[in-house]
C-alpha atoms as a PDB file:
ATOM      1  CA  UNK A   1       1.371  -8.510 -16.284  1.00  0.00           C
ATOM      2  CA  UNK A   2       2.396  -5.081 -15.015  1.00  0.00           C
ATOM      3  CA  UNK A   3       3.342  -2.483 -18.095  1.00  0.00           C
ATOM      4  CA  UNK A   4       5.983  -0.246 -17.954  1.00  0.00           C
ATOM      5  CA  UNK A   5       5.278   3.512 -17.845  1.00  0.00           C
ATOM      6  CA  UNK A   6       6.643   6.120 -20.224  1.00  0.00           C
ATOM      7  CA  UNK A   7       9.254   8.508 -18.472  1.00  0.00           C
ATOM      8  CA  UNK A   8       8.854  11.672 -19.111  1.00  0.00           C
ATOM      9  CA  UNK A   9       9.481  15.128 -17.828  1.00  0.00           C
ATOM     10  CA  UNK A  10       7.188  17.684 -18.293  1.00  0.00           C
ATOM     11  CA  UNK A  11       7.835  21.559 -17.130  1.00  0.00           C
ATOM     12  CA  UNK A  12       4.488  23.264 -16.225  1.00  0.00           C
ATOM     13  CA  UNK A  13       4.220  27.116 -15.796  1.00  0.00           C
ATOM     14  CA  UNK A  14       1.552  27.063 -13.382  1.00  0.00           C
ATOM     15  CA  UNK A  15      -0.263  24.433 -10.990  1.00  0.00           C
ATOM     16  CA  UNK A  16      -3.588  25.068 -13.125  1.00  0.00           C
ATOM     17  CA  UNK A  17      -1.566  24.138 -15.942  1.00  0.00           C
ATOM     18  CA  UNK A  18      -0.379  21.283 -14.107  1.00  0.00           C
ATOM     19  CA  UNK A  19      -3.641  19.986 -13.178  1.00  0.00           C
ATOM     20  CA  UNK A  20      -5.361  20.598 -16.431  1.00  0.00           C
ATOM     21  CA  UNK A  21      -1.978  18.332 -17.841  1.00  0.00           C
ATOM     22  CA  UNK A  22      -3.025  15.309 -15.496  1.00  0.00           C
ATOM     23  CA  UNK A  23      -6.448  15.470 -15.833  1.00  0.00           C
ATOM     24  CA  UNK A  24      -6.940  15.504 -19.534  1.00  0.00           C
ATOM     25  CA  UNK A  25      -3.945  11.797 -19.405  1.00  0.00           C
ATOM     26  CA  UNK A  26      -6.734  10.234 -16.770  1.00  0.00           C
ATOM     27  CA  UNK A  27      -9.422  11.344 -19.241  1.00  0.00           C
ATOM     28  CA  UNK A  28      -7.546   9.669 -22.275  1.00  0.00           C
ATOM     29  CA  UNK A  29      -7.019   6.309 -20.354  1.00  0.00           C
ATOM     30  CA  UNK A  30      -9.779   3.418 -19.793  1.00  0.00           C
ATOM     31  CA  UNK A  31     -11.616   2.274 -16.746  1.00  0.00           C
ATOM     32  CA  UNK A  32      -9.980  -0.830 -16.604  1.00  0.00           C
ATOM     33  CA  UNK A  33      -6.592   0.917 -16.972  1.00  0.00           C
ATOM     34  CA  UNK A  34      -7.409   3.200 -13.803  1.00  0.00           C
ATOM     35  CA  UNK A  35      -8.484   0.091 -11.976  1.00  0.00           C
ATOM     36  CA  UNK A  36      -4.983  -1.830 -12.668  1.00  0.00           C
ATOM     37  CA  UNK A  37      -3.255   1.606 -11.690  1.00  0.00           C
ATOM     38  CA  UNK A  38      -5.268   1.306  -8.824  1.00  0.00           C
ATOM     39  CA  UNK A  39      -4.716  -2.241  -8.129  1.00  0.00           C
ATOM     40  CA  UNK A  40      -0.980  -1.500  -8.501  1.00  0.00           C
ATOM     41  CA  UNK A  41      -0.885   0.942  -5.873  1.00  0.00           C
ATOM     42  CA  UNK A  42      -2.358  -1.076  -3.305  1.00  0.00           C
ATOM     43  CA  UNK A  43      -0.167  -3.935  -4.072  1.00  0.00           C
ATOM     44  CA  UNK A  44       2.389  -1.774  -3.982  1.00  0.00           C
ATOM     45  CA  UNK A  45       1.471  -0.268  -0.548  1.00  0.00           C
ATOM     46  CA  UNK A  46       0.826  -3.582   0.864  1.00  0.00           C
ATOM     47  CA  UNK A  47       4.396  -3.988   0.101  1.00  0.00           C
ATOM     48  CA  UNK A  48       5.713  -1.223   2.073  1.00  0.00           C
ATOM     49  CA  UNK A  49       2.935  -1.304   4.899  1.00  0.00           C
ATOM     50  CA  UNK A  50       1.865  -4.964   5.497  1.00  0.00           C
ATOM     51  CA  UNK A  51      -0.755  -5.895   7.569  1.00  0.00           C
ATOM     52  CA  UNK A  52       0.720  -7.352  11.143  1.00  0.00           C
ATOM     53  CA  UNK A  53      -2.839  -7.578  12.389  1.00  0.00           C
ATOM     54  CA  UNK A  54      -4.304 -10.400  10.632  1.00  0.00           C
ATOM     55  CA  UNK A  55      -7.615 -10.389  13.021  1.00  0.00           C
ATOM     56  CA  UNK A  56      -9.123  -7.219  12.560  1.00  0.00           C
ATOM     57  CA  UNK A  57     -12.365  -6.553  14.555  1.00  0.00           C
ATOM     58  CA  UNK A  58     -15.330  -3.750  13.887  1.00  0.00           C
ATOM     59  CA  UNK A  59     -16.925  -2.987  17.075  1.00  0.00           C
ATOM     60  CA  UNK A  60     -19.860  -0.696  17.129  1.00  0.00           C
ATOM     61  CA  UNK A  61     -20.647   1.494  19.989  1.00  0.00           C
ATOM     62  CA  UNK A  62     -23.309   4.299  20.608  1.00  0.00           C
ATOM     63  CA  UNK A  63     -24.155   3.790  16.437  1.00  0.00           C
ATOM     64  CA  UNK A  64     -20.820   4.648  15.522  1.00  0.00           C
ATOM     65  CA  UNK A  65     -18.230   1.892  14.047  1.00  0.00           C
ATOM     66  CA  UNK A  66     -14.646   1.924  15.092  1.00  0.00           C
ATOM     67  CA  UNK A  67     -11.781  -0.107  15.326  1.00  0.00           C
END
């Protein structure tokens, strides 16, 4: 299901150079590839942070939601 990323190390001479770099990869993937990267993270963070509170509540008071 999950494929493996390419390792790579890349030496950048600036942080605009840098963030030029990672911009133009996400520009040269898909939508649906950013959504499974996306999916991956969460799964992955629900892995390292799981939920303990199973019965989550929104209350609203004076207009404003909180939890």
């Amino acid at each position: 299901m999950f494929s493996k990323m390419e390792k790579k190390i890349k030496i950048f001479k600036s942080f605009e150079e840098q963030e030029e770099y990672h911009l133009s990869e996400m520009r040269s993937t898909t939508v649906k590839e950013r959504f499974m990267n996306l999916y991956r993270m969460q799964m992955l963070s629900k892995v390292f942070n799981p939920v303990t509170d199973k019965s989550r509540k929104i209350i609203i008071q004076h207009g404003h939601s909180a939890r």
